[in-house]
N, C-alpha and C. Protein backbone atom coordinates (compact mmCIF):
# COMPACT_ATOMS: atom_id res chain seq x y z
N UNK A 1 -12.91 27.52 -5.19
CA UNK A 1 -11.60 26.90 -5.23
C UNK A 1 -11.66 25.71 -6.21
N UNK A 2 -10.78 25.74 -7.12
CA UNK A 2 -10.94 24.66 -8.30
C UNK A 2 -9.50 23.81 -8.00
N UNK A 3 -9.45 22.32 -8.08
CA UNK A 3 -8.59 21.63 -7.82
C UNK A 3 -7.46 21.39 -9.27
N UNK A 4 -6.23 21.35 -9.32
CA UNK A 4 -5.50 21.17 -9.82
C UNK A 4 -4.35 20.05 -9.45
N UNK A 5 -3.94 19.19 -10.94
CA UNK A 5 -3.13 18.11 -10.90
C UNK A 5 -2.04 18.28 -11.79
N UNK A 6 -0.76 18.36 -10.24
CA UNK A 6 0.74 18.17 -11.15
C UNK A 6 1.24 16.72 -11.16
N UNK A 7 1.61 16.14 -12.45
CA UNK A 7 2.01 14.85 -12.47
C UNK A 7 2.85 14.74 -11.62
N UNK A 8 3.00 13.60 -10.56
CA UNK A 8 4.60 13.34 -9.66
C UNK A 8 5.80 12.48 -10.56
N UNK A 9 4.67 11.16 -10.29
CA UNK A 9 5.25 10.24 -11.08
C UNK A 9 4.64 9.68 -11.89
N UNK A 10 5.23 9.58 -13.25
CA UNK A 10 4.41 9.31 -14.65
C UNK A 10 4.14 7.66 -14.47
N UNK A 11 3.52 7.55 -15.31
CA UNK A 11 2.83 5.87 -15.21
C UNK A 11 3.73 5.12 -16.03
N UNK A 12 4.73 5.35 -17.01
CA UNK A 12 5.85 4.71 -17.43
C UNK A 12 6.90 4.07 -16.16
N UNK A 13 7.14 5.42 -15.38
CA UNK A 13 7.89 5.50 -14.20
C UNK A 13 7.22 4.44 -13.34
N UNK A 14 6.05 4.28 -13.12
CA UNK A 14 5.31 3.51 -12.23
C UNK A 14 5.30 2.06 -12.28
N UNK A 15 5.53 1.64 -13.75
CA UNK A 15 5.55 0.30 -14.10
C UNK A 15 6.89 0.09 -14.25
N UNK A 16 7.82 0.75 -14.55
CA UNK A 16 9.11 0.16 -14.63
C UNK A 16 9.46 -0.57 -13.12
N UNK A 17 9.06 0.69 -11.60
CA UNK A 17 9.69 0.47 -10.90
C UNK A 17 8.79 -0.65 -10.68
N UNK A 18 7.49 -0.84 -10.60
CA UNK A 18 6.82 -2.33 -10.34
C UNK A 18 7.69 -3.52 -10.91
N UNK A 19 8.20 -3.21 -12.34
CA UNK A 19 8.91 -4.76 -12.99
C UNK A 19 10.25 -4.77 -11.85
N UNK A 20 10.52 -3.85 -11.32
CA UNK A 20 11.81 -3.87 -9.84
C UNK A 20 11.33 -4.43 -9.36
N UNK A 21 10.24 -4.35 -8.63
CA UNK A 21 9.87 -4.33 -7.66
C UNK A 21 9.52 -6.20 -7.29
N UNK A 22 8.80 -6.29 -8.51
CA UNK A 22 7.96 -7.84 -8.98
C UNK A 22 9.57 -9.00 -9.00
N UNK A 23 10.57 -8.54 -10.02
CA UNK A 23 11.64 -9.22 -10.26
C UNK A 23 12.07 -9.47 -8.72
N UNK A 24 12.57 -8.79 -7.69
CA UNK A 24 13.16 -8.65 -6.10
C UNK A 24 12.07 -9.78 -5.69
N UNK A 25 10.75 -9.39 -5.47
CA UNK A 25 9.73 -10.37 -4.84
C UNK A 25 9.97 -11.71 -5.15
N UNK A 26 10.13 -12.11 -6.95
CA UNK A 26 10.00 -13.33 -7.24
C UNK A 26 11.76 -13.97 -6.59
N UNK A 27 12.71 -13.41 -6.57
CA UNK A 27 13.70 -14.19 -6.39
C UNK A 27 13.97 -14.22 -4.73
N UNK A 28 13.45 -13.42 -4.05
CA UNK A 28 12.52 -13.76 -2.09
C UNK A 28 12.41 -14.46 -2.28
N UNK A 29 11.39 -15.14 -2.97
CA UNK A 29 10.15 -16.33 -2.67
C UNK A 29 10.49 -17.28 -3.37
N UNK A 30 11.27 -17.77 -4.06
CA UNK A 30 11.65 -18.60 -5.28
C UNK A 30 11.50 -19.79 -4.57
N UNK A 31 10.47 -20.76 -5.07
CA UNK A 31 10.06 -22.22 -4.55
C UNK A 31 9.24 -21.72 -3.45
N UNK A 32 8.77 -20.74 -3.25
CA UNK A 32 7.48 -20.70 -2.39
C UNK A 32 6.56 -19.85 -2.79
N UNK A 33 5.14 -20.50 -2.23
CA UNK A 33 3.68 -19.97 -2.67
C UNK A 33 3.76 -18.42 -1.10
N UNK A 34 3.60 -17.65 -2.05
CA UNK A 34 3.24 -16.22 -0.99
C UNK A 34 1.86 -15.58 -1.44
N UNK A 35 1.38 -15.38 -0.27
CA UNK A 35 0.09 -14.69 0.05
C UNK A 35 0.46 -13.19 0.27
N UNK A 36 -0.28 -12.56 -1.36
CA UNK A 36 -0.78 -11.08 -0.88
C UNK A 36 -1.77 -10.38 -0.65
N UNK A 37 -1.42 -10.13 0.39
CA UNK A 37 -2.68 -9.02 0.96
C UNK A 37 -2.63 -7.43 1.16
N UNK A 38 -3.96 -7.54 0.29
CA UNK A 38 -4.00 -6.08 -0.81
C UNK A 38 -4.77 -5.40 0.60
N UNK A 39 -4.02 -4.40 0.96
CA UNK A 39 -5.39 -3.09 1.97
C UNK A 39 -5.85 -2.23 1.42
N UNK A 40 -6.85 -2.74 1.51
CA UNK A 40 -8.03 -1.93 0.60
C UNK A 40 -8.82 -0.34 1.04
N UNK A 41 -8.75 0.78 0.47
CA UNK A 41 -9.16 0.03 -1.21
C UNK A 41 -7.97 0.98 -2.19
N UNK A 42 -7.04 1.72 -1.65
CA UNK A 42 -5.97 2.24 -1.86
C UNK A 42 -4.62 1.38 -3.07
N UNK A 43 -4.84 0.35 -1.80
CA UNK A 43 -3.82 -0.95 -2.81
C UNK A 43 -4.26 -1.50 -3.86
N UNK A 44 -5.48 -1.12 -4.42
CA UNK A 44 -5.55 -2.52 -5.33
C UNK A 44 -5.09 -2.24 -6.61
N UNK A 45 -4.90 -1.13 -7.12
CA UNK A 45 -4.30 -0.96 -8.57
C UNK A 45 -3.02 -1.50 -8.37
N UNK A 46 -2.07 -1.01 -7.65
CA UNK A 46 -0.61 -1.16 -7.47
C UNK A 46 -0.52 -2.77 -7.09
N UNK A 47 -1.37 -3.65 -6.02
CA UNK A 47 -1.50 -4.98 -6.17
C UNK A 47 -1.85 -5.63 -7.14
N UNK A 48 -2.58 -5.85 -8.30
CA UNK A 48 -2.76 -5.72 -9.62
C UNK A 48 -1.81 -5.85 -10.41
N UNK A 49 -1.41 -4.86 -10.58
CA UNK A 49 0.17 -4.42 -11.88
C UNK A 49 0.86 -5.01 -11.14
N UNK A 50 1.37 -5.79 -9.47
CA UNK A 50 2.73 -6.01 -9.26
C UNK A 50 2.23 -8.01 -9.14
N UNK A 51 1.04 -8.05 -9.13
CA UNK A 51 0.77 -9.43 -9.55
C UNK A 51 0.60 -10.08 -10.39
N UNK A 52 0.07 -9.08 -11.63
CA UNK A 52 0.56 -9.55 -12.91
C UNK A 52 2.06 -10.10 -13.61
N UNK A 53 2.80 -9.78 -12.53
CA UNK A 53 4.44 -9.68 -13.16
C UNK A 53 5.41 -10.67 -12.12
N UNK A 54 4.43 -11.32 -11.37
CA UNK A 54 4.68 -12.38 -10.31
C UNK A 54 4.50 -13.82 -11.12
N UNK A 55 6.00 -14.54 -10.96
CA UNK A 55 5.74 -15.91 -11.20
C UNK A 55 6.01 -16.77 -10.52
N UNK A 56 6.04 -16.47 -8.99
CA UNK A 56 5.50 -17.55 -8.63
C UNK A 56 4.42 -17.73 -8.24
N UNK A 57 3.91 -19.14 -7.13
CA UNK A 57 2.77 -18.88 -6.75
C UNK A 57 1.86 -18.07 -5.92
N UNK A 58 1.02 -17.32 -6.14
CA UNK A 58 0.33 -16.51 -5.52
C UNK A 58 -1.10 -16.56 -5.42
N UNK A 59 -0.85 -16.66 -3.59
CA UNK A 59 -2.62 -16.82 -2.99
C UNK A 59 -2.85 -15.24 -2.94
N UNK A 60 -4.12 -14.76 -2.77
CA UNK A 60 -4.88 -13.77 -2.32
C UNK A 60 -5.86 -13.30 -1.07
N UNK A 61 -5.61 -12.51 -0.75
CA UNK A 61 -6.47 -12.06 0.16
C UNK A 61 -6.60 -10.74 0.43
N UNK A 62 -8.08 -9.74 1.10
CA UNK A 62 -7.84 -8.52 1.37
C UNK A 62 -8.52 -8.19 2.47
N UNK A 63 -7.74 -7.20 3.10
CA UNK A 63 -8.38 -6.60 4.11
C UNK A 63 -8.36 -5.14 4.26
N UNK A 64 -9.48 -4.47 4.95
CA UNK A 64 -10.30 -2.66 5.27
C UNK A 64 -10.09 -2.47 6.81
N UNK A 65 -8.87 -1.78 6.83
CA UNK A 65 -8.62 -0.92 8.12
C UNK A 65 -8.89 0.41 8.16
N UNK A 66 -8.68 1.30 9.19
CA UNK A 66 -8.95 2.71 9.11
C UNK A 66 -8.46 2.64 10.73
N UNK A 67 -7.55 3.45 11.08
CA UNK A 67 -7.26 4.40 12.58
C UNK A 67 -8.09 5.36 12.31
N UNK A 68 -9.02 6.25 11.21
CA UNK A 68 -9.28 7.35 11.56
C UNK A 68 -10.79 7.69 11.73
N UNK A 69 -11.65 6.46 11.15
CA UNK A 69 -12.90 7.01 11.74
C UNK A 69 -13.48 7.79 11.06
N UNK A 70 -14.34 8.50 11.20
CA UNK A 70 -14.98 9.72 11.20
C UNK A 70 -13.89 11.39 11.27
N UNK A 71 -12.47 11.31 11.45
CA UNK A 71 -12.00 12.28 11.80
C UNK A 71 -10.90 12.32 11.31
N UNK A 72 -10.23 13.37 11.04
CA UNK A 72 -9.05 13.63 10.01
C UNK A 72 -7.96 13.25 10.90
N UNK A 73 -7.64 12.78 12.39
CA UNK A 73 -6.08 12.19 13.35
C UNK A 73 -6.94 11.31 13.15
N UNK A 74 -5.75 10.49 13.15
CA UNK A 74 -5.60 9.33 13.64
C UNK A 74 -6.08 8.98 15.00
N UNK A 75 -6.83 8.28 15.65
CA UNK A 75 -6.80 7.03 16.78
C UNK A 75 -6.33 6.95 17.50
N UNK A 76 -4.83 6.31 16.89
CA UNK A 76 -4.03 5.30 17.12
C UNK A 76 -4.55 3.80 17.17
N UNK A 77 -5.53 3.62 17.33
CA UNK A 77 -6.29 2.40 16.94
C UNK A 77 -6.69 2.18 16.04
N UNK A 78 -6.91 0.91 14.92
CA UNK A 78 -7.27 0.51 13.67
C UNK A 78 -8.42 -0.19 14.17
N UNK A 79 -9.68 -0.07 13.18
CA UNK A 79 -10.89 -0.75 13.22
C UNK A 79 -10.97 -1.98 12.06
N UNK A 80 -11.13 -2.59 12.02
CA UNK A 80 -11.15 -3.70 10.84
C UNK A 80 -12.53 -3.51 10.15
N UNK A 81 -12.67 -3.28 9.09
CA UNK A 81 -13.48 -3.11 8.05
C UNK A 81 -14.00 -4.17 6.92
N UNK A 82 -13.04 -4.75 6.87
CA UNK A 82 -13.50 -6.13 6.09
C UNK A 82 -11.79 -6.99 6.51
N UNK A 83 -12.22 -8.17 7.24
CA UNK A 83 -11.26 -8.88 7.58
C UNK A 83 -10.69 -9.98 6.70
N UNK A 84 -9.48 -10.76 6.90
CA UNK A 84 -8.74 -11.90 6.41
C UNK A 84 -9.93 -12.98 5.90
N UNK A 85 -10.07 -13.47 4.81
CA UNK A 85 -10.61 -14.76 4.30
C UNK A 85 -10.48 -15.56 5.42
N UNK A 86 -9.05 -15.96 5.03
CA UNK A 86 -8.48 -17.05 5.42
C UNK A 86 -7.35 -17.03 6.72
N UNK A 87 -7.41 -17.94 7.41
CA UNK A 87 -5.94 -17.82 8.29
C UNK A 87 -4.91 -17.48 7.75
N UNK A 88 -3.49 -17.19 8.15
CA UNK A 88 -2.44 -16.67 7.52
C UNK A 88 -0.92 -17.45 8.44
N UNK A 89 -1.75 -18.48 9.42
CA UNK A 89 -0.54 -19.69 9.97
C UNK A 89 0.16 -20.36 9.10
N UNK A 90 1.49 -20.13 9.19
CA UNK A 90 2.55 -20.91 8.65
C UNK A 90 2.73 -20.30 7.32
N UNK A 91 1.77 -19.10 7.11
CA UNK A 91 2.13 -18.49 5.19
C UNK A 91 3.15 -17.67 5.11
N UNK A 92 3.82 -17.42 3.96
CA UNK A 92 4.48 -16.04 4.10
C UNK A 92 3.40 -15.27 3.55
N UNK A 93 3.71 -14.27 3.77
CA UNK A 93 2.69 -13.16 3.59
C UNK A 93 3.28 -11.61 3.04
N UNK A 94 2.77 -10.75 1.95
CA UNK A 94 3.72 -9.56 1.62
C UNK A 94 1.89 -8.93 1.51
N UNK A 95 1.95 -8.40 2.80
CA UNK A 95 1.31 -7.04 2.82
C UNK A 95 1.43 -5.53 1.54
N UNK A 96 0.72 -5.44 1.02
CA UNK A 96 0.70 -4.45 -0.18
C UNK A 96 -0.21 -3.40 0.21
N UNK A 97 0.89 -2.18 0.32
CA UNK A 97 0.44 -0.70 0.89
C UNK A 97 0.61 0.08 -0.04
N UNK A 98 -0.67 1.45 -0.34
CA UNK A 98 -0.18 2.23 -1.65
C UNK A 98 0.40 3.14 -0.76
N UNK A 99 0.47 3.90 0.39
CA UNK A 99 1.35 4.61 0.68
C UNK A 99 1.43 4.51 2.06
N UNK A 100 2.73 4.91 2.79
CA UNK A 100 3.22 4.34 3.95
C UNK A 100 3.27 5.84 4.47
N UNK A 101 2.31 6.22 5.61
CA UNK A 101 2.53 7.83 5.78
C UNK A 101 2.92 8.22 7.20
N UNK A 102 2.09 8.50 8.51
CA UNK A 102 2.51 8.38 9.52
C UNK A 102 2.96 6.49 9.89
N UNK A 103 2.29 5.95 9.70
CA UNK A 103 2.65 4.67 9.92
C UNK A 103 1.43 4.17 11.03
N UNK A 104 1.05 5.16 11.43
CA UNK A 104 -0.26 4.37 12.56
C UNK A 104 -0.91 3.52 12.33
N UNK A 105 -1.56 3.18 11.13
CA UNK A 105 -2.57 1.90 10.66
C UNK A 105 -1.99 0.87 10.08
N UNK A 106 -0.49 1.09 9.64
CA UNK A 106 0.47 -0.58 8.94
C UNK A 106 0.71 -0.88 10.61
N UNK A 107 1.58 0.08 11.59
CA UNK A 107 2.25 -0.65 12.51
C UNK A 107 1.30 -1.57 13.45
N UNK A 108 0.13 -0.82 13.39
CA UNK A 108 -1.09 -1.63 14.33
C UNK A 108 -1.25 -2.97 13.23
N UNK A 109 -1.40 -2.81 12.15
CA UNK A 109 -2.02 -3.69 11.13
C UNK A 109 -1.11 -4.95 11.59
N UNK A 110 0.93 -4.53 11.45
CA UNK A 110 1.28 -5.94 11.72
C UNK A 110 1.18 -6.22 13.03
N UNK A 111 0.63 -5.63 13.77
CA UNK A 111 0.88 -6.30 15.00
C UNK A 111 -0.08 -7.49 14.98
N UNK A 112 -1.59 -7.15 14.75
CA UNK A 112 -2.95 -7.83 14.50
C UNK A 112 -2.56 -8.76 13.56
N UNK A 113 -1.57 -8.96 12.51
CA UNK A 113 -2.02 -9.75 11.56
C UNK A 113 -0.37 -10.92 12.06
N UNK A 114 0.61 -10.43 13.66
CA UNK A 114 1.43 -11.39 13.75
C UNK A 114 0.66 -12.02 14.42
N UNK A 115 -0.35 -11.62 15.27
CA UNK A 115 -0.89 -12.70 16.18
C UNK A 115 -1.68 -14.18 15.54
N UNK A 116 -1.90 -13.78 14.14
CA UNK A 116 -1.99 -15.09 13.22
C UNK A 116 -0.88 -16.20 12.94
N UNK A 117 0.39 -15.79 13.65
CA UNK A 117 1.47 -16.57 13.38
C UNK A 117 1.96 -16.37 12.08
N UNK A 118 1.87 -15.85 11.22
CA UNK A 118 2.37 -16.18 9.76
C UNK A 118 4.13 -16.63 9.57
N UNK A 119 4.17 -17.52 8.75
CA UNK A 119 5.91 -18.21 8.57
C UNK A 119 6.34 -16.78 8.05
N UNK A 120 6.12 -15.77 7.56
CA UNK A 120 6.90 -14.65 7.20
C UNK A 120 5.62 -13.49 7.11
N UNK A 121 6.65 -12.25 7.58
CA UNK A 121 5.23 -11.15 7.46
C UNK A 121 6.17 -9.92 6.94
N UNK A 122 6.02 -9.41 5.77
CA UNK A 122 6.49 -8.49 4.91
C UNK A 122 5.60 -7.19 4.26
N UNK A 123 6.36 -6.27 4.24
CA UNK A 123 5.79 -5.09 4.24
C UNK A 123 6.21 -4.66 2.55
N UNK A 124 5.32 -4.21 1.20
CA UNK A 124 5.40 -3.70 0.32
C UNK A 124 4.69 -2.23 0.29
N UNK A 125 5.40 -1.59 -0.10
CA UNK A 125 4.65 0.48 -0.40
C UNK A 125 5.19 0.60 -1.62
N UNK A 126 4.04 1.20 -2.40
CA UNK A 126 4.44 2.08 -3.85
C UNK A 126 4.82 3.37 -3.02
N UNK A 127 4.23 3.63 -1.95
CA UNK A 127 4.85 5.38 -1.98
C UNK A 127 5.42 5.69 -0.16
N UNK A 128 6.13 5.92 0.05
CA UNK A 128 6.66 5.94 1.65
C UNK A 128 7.20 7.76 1.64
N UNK A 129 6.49 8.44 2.61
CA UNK A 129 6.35 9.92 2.95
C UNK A 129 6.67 9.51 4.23
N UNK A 130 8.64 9.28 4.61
CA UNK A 130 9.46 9.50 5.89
C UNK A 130 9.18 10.82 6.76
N UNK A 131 8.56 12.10 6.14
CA UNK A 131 8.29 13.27 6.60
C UNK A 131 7.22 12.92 8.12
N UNK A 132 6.32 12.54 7.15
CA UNK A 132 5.28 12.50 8.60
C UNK A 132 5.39 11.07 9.22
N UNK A 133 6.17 10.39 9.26
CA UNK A 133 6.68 9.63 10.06
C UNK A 133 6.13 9.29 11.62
N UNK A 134 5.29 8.89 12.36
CA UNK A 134 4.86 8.75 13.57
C UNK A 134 5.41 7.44 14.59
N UNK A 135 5.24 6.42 13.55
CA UNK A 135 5.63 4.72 14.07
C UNK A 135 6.07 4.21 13.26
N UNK A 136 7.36 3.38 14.14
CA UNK A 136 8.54 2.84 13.47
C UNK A 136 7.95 1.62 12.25
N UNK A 137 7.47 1.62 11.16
CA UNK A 137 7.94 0.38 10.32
C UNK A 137 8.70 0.18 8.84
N UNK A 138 9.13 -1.04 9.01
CA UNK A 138 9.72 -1.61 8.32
C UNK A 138 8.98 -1.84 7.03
N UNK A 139 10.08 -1.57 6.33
CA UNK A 139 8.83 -1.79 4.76
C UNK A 139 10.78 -2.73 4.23
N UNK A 140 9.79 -4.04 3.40
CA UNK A 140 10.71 -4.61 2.39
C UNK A 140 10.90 -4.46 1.30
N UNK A 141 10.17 -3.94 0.70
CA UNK A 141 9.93 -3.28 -0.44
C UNK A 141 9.36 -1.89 -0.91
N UNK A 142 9.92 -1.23 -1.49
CA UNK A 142 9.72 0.36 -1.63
C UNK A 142 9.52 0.91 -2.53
N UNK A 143 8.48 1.11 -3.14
CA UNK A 143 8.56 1.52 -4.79
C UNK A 143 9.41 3.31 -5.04
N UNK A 144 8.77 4.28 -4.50
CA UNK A 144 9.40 5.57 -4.34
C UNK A 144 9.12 6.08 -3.05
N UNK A 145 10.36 6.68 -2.25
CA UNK A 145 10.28 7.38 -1.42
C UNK A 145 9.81 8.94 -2.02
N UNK A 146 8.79 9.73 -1.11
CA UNK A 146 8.57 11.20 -1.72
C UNK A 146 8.59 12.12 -0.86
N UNK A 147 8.12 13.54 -1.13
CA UNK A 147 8.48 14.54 -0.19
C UNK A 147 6.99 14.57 0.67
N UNK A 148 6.45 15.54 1.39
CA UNK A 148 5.03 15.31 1.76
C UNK A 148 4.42 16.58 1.26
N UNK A 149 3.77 15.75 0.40
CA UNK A 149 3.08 16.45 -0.89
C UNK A 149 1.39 15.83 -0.63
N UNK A 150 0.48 16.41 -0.94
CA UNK A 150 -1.01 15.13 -0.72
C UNK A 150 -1.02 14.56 -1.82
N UNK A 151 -1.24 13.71 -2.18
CA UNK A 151 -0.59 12.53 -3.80
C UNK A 151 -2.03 11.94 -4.02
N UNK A 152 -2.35 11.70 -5.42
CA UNK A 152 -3.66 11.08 -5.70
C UNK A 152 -3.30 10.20 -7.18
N UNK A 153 -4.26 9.12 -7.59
CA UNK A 153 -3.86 8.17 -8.46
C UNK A 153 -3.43 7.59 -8.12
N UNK A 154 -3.54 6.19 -9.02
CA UNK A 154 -3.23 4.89 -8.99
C UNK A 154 -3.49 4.00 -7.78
N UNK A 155 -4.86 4.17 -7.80
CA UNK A 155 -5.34 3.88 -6.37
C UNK A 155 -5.55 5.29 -5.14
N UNK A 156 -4.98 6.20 -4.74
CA UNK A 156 -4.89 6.93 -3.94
C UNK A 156 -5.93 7.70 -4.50
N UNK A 157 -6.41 8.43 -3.31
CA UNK A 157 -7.95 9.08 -3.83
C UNK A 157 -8.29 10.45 -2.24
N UNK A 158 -8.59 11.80 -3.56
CA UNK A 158 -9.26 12.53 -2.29
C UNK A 158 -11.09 12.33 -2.22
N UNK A 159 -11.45 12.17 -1.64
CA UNK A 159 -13.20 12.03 -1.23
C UNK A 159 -13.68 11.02 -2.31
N UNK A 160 -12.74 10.00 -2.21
CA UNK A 160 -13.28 8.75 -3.18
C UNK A 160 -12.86 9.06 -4.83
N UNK A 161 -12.26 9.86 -5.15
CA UNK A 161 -12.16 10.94 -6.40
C UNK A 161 -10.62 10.30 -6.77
N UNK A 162 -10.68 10.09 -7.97
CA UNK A 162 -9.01 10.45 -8.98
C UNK A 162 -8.40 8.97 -8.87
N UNK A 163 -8.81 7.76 -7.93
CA UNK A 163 -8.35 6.62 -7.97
C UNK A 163 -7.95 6.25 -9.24
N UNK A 164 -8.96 6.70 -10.74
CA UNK A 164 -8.42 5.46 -11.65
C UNK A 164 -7.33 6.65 -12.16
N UNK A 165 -6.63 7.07 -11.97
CA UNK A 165 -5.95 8.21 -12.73
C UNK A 165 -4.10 6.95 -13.06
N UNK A 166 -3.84 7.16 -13.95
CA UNK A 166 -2.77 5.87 -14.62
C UNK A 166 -1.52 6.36 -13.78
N UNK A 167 -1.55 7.68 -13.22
CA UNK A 167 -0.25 8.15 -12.61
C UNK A 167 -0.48 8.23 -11.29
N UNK A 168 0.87 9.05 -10.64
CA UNK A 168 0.58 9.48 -9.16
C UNK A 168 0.64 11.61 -9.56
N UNK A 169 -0.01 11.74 -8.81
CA UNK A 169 -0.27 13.15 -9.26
C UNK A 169 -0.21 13.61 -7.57
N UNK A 170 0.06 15.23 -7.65
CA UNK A 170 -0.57 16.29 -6.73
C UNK A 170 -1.45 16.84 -6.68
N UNK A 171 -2.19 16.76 -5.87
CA UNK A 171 -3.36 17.87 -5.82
C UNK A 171 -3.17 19.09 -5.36
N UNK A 172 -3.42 20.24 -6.43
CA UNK A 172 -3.11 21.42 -5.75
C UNK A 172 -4.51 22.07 -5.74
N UNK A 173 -5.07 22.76 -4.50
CA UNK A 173 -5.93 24.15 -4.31
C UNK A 173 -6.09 24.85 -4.72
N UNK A 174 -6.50 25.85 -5.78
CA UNK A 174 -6.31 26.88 -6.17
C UNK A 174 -7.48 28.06 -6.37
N UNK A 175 -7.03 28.62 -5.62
CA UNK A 175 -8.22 30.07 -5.62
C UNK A 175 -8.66 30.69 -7.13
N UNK A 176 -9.44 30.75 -6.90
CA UNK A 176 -10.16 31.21 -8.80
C UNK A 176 -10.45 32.57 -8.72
């Protein structure tokens, strides 16, 4: 079985909607310093390109969750993998997700990361798949909604594979 890649969304497409995306953020926050936190290791291209295009001030931080373990379901529980630097009392905060899928590991994520108190706690996705939908969250920012397709690039990756790819692509199966 040899793997095959159909472009989804081209990397032109990808940065335009980031300069959306970046422009909306900066006029949120206008006269305030916001903390993003990149979840790793999915987010960090798309955190990257949408922080480059940020003027205001911006702290950093990252954190490594997983609901799944060793096993392809979910949990329902998130394990912390590499935690918060820093406290996150009294910050605003814009969480940066490369894709928003059942929702099991953001909705646990904000719960864990309100008990820090933060002055604001905000949800960013380059990619939100409403299909497999499990738990209710809120995202403030949305780069593309898609169909449920398995998606790789620009961060997204099958068996650690295709992360640096400049687009978002499909992976297709194909019998030889």
């Amino acid at each position: 079985m040899r793997e095959e890649i159909e472009v989804m969304i081209p990397e032109e497409k990808l940065m335009k909607r980031i300069d959306e995306l970046a422009a909306q953020i900066n006029e949120d926050y206008k006269g305030k310093t916001l903390t993003i936190l990149c979840i790793l290791k999915g987010s960090i291209f798309f955190t990257c390109e949408l922080a480059k295009r940020l003027t205001i001030p911006v702290l950093f931080d990252f954190i490594q969750v997983s609901s799944y373990g060793d096993d392809t379901k979910s949990s329902g529980k998130i394990k912390i993998m590499k935690d918060l630097d820093k406290p996150i009392t009294d910050k605003d905060v814009l969480i940066i997700e490369d894709i928003l899928d059942s929702g099991t590991t953001l909705y646990r994520l904000i719960d864990y990361l309100s008990e820090g108190r933060p002055a604001s706690l905000k949800v960013c996705t380059l990619l939100d798949k409403p299909a497999r939908r499990e738990y209710p969250v809120d995202v403030d920012y949305n780069g593309f909604e898609i169909e449920d397709e398995f998606v790789i690039g620009f961060g997204l990756d099958y068996a650690q594979r295709y992360r640096n790819l400049p687009y978002i692509g499909i992976l297709n199966f194909v019998d030889d």
